[in-house]
C-alpha atoms as a PDB file:
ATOM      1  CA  UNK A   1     -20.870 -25.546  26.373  1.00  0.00           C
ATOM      2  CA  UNK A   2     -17.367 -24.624  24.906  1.00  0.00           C
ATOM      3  CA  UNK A   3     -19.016 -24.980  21.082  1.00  0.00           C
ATOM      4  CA  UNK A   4     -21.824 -22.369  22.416  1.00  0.00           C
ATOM      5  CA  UNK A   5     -19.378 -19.627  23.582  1.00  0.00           C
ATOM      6  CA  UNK A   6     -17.708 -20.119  20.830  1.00  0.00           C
ATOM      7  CA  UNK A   7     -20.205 -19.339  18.450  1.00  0.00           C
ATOM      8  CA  UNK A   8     -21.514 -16.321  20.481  1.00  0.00           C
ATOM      9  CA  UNK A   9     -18.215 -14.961  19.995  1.00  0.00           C
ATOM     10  CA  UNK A  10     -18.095 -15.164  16.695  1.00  0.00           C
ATOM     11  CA  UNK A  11     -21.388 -13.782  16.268  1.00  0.00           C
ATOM     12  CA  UNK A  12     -20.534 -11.238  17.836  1.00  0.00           C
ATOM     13  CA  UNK A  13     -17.284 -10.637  16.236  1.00  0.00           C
ATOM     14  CA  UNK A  14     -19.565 -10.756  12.730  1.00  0.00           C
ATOM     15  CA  UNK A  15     -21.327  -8.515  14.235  1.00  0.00           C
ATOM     16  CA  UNK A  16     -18.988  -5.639  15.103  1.00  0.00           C
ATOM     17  CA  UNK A  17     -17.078  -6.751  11.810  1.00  0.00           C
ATOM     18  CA  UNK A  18     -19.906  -6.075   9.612  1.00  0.00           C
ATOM     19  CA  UNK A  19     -20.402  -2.660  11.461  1.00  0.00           C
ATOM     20  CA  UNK A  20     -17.224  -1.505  10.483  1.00  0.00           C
ATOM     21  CA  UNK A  21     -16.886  -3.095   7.083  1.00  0.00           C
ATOM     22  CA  UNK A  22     -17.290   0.078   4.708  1.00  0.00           C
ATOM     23  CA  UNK A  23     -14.688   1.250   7.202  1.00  0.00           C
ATOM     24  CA  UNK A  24     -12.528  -1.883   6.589  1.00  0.00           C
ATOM     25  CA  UNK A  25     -13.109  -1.404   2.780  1.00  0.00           C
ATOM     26  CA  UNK A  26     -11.785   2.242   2.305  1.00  0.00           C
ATOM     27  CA  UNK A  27      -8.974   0.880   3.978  1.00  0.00           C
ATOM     28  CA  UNK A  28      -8.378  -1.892   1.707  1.00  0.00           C
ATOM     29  CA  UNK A  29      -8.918  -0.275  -1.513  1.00  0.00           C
ATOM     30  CA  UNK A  30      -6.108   2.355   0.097  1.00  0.00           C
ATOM     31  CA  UNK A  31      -3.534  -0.234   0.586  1.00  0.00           C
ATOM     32  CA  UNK A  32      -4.643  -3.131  -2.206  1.00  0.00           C
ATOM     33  CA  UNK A  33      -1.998  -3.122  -4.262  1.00  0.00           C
ATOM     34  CA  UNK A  34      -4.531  -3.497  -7.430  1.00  0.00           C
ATOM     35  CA  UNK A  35      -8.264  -2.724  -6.868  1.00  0.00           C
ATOM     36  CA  UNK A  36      -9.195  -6.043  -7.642  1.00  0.00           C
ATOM     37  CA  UNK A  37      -7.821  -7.051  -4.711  1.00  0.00           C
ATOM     38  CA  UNK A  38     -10.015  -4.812  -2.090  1.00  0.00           C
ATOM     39  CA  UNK A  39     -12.719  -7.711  -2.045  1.00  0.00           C
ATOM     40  CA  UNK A  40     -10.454 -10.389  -1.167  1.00  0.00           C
ATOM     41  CA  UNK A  41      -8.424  -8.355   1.687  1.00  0.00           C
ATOM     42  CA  UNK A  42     -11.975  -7.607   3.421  1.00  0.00           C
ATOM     43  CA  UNK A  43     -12.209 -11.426   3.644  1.00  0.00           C
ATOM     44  CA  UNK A  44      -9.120 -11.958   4.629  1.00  0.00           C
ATOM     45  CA  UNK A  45     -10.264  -9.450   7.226  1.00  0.00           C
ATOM     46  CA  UNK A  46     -13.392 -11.268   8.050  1.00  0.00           C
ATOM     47  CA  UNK A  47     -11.854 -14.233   8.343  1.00  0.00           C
ATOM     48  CA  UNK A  48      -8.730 -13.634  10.729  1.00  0.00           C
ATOM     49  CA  UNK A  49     -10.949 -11.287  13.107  1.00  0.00           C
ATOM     50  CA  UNK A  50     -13.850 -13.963  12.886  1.00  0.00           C
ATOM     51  CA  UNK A  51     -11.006 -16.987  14.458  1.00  0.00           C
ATOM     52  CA  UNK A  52      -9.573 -14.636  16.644  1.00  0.00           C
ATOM     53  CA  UNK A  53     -13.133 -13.691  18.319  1.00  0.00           C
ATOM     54  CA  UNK A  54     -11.743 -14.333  21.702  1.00  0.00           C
ATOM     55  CA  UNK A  55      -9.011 -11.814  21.627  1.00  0.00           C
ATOM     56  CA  UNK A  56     -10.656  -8.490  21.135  1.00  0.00           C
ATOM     57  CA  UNK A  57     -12.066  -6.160  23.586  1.00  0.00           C
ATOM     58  CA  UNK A  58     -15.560  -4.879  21.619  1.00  0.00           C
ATOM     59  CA  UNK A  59     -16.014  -2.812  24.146  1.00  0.00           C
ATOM     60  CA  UNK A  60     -13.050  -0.589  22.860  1.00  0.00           C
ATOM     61  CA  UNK A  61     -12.971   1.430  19.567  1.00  0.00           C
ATOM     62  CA  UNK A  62     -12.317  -1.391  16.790  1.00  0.00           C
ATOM     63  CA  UNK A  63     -11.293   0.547  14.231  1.00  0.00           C
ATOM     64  CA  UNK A  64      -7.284   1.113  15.195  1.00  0.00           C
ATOM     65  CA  UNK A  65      -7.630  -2.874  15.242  1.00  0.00           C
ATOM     66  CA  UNK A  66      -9.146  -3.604  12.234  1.00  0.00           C
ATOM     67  CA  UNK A  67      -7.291  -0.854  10.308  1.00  0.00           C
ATOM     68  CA  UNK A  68      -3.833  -2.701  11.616  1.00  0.00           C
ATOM     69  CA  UNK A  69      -5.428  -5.971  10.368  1.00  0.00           C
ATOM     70  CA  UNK A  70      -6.416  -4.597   7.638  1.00  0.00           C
ATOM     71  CA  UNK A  71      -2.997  -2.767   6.454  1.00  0.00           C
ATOM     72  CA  UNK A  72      -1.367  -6.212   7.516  1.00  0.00           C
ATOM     73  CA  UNK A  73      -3.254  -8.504   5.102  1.00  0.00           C
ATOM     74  CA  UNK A  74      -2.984  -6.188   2.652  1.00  0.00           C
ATOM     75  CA  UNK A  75       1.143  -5.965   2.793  1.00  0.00           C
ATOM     76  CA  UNK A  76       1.231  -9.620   2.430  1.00  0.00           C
ATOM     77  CA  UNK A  77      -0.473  -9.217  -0.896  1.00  0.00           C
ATOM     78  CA  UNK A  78       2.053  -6.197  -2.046  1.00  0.00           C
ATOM     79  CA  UNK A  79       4.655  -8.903  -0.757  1.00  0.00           C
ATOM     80  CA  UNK A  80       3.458 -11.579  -3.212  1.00  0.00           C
ATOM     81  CA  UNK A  81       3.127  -9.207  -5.763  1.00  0.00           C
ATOM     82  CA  UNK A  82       6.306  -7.552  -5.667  1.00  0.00           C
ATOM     83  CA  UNK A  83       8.108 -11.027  -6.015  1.00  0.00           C
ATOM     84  CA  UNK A  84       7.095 -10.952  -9.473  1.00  0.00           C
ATOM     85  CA  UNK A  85       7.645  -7.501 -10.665  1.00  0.00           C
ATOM     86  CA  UNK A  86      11.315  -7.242 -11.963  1.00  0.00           C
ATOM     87  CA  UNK A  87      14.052  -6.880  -9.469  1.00  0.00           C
ATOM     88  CA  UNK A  88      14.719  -2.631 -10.368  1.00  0.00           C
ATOM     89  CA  UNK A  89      10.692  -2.330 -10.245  1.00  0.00           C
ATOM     90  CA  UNK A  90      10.742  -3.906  -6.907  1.00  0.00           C
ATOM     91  CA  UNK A  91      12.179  -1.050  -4.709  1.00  0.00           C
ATOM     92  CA  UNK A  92       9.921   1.823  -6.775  1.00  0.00           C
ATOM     93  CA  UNK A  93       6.755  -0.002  -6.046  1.00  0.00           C
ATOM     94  CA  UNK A  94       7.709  -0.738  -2.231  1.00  0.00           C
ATOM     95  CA  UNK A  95       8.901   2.424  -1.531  1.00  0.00           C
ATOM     96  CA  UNK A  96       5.560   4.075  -3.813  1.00  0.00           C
ATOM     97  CA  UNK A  97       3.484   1.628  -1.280  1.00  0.00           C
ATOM     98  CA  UNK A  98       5.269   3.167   2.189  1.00  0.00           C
ATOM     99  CA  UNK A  99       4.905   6.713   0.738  1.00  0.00           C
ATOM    100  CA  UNK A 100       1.602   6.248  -0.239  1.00  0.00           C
ATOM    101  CA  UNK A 101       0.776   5.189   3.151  1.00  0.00           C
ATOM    102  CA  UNK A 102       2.030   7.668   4.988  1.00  0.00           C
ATOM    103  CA  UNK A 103       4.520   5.703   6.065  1.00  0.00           C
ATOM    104  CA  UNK A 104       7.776   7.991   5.423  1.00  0.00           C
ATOM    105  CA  UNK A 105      11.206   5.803   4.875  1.00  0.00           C
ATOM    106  CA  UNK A 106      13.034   8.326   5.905  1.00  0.00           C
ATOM    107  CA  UNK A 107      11.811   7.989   9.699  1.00  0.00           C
ATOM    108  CA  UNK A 108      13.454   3.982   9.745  1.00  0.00           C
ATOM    109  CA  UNK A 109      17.116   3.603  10.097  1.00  0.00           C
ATOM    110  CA  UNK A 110      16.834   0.544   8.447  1.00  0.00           C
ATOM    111  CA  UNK A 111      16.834   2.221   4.785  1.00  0.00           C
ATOM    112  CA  UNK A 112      20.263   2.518   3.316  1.00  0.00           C
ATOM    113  CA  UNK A 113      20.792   5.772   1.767  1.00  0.00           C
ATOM    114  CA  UNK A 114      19.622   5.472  -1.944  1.00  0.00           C
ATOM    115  CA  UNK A 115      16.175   4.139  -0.405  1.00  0.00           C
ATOM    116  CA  UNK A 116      16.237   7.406   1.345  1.00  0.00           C
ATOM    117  CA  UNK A 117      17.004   9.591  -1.321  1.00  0.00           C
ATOM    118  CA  UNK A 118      14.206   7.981  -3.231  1.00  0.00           C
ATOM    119  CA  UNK A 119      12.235   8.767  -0.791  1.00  0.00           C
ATOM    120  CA  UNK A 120      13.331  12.629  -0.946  1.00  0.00           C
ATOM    121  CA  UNK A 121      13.036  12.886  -4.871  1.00  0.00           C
ATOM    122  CA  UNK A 122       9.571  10.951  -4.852  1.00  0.00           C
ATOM    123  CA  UNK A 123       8.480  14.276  -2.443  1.00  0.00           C
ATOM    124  CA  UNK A 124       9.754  16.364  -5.597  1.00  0.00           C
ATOM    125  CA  UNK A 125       7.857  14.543  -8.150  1.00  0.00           C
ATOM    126  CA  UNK A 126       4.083  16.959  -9.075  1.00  0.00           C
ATOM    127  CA  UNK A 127       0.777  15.280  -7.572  1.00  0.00           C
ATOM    128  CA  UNK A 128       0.381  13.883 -11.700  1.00  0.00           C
ATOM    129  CA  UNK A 129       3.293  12.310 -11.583  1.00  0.00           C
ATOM    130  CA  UNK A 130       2.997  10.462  -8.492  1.00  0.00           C
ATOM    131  CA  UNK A 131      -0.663   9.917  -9.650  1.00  0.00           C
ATOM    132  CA  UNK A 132       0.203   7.927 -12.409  1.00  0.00           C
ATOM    133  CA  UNK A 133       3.345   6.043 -10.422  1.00  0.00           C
ATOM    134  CA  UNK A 134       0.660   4.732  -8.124  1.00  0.00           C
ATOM    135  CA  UNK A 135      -1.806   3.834 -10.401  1.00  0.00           C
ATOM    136  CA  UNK A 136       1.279   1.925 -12.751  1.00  0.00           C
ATOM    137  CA  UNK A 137       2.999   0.337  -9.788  1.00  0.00           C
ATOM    138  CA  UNK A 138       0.806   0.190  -6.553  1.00  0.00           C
ATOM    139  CA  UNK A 139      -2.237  -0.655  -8.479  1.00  0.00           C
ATOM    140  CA  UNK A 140      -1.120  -2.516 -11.279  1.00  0.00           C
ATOM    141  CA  UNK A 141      -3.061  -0.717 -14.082  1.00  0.00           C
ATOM    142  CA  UNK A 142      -1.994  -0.357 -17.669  1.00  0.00           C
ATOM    143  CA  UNK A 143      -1.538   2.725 -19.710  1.00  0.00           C
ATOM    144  CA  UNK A 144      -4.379   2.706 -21.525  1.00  0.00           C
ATOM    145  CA  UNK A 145      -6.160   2.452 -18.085  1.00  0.00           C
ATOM    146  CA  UNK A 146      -4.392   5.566 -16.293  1.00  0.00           C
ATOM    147  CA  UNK A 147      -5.318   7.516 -19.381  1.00  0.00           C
ATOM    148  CA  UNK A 148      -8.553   7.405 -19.473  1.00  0.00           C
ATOM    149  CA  UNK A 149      -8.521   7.946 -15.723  1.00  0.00           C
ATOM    150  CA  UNK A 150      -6.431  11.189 -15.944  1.00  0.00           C
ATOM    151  CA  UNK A 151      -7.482  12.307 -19.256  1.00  0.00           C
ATOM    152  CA  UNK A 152      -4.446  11.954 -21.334  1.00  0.00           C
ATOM    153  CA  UNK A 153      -3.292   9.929 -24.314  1.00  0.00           C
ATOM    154  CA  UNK A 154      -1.670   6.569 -23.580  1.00  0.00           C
ATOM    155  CA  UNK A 155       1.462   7.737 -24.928  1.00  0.00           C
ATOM    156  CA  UNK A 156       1.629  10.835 -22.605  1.00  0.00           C
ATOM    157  CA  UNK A 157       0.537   8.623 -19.667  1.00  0.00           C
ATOM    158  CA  UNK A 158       4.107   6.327 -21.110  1.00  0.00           C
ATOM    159  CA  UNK A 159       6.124   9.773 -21.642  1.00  0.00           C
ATOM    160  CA  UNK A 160       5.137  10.890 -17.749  1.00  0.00           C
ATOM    161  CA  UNK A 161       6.527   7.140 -16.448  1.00  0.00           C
ATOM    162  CA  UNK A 162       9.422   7.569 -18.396  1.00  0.00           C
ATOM    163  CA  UNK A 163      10.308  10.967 -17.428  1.00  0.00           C
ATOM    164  CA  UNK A 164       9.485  10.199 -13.783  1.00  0.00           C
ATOM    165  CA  UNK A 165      12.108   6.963 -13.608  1.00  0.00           C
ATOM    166  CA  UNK A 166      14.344   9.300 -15.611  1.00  0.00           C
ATOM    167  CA  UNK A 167      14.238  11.852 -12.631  1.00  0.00           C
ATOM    168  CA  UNK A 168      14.061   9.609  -9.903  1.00  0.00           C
ATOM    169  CA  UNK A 169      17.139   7.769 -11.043  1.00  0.00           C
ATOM    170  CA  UNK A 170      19.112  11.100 -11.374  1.00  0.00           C
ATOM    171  CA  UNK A 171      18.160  12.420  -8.050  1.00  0.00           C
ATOM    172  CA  UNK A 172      18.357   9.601  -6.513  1.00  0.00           C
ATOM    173  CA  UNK A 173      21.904   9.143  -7.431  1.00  0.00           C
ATOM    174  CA  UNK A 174      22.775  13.155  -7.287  1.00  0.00           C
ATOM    175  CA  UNK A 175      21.487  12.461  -3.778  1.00  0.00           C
ATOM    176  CA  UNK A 176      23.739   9.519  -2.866  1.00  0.00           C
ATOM    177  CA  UNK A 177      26.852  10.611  -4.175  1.00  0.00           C
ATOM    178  CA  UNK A 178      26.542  13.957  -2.239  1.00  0.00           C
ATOM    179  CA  UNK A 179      25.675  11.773   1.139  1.00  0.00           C
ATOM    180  CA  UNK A 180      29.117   9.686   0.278  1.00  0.00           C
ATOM    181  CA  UNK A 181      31.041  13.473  -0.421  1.00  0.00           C
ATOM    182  CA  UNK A 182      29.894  14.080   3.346  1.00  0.00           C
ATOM    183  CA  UNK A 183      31.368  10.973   5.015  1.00  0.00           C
END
């Protein structure tokens, strides 16, 4: 009897999931952090909404619910992959992540102030700029990759990274040291 609900549950949890999965893949491809990655997330999806069948209320819209599930799955793969990037990388590509996803810094108390000042000079940087920053860090592409996407030489795609660290380490600490001034 138990084994019988609990199989019409989770067909109907496949159900509603497969409803909404081009939903659930637009948001996965948003907050991958490499596009390679979208595929696996939607299982991940699939598979955590599937066990939890019980839980949700399908009568309700799903897609706050599977976006947060989404978004959640997908931030324990930018977890895994920032523990390999290179410690100064580290707080570029998780701050890229939360500005890419709307989800400002500046608003959490948390951040100490450089990680708020990066968050101020990445708002300076041009739509190219922050173009390429995503596709380098967030989505883990190579040069040659961006180029071709943007339309620019590999070593203009390198010259644009460069100059973009370049400002966002100036600013960053032209920011900080006028914050300290103020105390």
């Amino acid at each position: 009897m138990k084994d019988e609900q609990t199989q019409k549950l989770r067909e109907k949890a496949t159900f509603h999931f497969l409803q909404h999965h081009d939903f659930i893949r637009r948001v996965a491809f948003r907050a991958a952090p490499n596009p390679s990655l979208q595929e696996d997330i939607v299982q991940d999806v699939y598979v955590e909404f599937v066990s939890k069948a019980g839980k949700w209320d399908y009568d309700s819209e799903l897609r706050p619910l599977l976006r947060k599930i989404t978004t959640n799955i997908a931030k324990r793969y930018w977890h895994e992959k920032l523990r390999h990037l290179p410690s100064n990388l580290q707080k570029i590509a998780a701050l890229t992540q939360k500005y890419l996803e709307n989800e400002r810094p500046a608003h959490e108390a948390r951040f100490d102030d450089q990680q708020l000042a990066l968050d101020l000079c990445m708002k300076k940087l041009t739509s190219r700029s922050l173009l390429i920053l995503e596709a380098f860090y967030c989505k883990q592409m190579k040069a040659g990759q961006i180029a071709a996407m943007v339309g620019m030489t590999e070593g203009a795609v390198h010259k644009v990274l460069s100059r973009a660290r370049e400002f966002l380490r100036q600013c960053v600490d032209k920011s900080v040291e006028g914050t300290q001034n103020d105390i």
